[in-house]
Protein backbone atom coordinates (compact mmCIF):
# COMPACT_ATOMS: atom_id res chain seq x y z
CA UNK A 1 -146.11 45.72 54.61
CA UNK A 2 -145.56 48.86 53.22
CA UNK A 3 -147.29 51.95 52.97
CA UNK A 4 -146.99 55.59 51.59
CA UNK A 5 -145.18 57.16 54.92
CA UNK A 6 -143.08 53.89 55.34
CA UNK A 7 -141.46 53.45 51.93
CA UNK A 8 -139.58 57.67 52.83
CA UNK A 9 -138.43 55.97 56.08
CA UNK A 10 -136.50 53.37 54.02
CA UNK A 11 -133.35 53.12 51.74
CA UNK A 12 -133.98 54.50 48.50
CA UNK A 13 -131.35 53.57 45.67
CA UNK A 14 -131.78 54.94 42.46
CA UNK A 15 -130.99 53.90 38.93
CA UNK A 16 -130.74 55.21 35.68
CA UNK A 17 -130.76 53.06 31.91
CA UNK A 18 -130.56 54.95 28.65
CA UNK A 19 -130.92 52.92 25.78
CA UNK A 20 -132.39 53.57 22.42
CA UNK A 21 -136.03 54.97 22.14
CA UNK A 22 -135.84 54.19 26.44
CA UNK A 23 -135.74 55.92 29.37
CA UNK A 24 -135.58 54.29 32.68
CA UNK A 25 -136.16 55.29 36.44
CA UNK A 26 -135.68 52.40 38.70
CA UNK A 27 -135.86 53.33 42.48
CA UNK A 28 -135.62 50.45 45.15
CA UNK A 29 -136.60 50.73 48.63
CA UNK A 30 -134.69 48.54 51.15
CA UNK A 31 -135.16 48.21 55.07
CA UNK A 32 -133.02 48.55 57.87
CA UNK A 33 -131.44 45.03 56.90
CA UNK A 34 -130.93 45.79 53.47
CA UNK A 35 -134.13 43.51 52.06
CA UNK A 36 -135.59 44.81 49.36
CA UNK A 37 -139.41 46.24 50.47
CA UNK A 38 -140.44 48.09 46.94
CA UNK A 39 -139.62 48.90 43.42
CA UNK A 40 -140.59 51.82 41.35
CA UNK A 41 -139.82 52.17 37.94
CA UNK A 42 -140.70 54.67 35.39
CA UNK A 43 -140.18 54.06 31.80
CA UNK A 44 -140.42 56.49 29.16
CA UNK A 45 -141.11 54.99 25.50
CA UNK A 46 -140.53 57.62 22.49
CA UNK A 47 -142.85 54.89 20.77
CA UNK A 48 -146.22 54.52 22.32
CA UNK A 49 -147.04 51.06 20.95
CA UNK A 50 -143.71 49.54 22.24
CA UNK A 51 -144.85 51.17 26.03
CA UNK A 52 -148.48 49.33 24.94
CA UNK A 53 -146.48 45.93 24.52
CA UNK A 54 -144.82 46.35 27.67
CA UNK A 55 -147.96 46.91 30.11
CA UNK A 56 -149.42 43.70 28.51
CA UNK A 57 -149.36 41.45 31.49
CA UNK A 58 -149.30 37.53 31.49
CA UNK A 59 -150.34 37.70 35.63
CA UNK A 60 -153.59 36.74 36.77
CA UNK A 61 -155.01 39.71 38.22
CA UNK A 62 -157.70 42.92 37.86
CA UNK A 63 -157.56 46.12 37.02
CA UNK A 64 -159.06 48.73 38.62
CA UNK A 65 -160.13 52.32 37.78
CA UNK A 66 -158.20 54.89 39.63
CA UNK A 67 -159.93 58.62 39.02
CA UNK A 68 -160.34 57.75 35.43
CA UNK A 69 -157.50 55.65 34.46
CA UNK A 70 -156.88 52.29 34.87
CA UNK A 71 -154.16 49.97 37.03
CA UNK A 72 -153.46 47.00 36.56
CA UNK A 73 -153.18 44.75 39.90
CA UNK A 74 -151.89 41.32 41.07
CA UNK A 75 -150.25 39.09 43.18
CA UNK A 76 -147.91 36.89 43.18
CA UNK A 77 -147.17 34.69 46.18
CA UNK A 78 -147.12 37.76 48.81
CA UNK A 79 -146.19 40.72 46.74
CA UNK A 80 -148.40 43.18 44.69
CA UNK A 81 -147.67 44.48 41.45
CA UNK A 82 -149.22 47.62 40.14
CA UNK A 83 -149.06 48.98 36.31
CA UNK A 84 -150.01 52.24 34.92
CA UNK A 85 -149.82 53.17 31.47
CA UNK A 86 -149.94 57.35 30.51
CA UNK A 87 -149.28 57.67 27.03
CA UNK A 88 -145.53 56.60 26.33
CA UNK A 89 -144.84 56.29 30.10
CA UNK A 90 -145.19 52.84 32.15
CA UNK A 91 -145.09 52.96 35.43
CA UNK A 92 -144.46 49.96 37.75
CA UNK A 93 -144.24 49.00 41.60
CA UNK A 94 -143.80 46.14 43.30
CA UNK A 95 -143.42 44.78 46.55
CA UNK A 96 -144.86 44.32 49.99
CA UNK A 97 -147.96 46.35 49.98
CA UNK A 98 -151.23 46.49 50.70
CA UNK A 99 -153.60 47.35 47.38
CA UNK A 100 -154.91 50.35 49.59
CA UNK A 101 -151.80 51.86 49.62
CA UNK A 102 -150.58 50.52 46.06
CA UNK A 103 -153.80 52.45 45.01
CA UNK A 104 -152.97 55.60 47.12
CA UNK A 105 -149.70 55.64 45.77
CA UNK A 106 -151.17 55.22 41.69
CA UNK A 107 -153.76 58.00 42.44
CA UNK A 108 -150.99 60.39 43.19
CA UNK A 109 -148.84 59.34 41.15
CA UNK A 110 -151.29 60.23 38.01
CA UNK A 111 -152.57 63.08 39.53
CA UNK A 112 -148.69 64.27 39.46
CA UNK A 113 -148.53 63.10 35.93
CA UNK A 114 -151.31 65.25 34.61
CA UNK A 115 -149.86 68.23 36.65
CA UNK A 116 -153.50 68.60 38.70
């Protein structure tokens, strides 16, 4: 599984998608053998509502309050998914980790967002 220090020690491949009124980030983590371990992806929305549509998750899971904001979690078969939503920006991982450092990872990566 993966965690905060292990996804640096792996291949990051980065990709960017510019279409209209969208802004994508996609960064994929692979291991040593090339499998793919993570994927974050940050999408920026210059309409809210259409970022609001996009969070909206069919998934059983929970969501759970991370310093004031909530992320969405779940699993499917034996990877987590994580969703954040900050205005007009979604952001997404997924992969092989543990909620306590999906959650780790979400609580710095809003902390970044709100520049504290």
């Amino acid at each position: 599984l993966v965690s905060p220090e292990s996804l640096s020690a792996n291949t990051a491949t980065y990709f960017v998608t510019i279409e209209s009124g969208l802004v994508i980030l996609d960064t994929r983590y692979s291991d040593s053998a090339d499998n793919s371990v993570a994927v974050l992806k940050i999408e920026y929305y210059l309409d809210p509502e259409e970022a609001y549509f996009m969070l909206q998750q069919d998934t059983p899971g929970e969501y759970v309050n991370i310093n004031g904001q909530t992320v969405y979690y779940s699993t499917n078969i034996d990877r987590q998914s994580y969703a954040w939503l900050g205005n007009s920006t979604l952001i997404t991982l997924s992969g092989y980790i543990e909620p306590e450092y999906g959650f780790q990872i979400f609580e710095e990566l809003i902390r970044r967002y709100y520049g504290d």
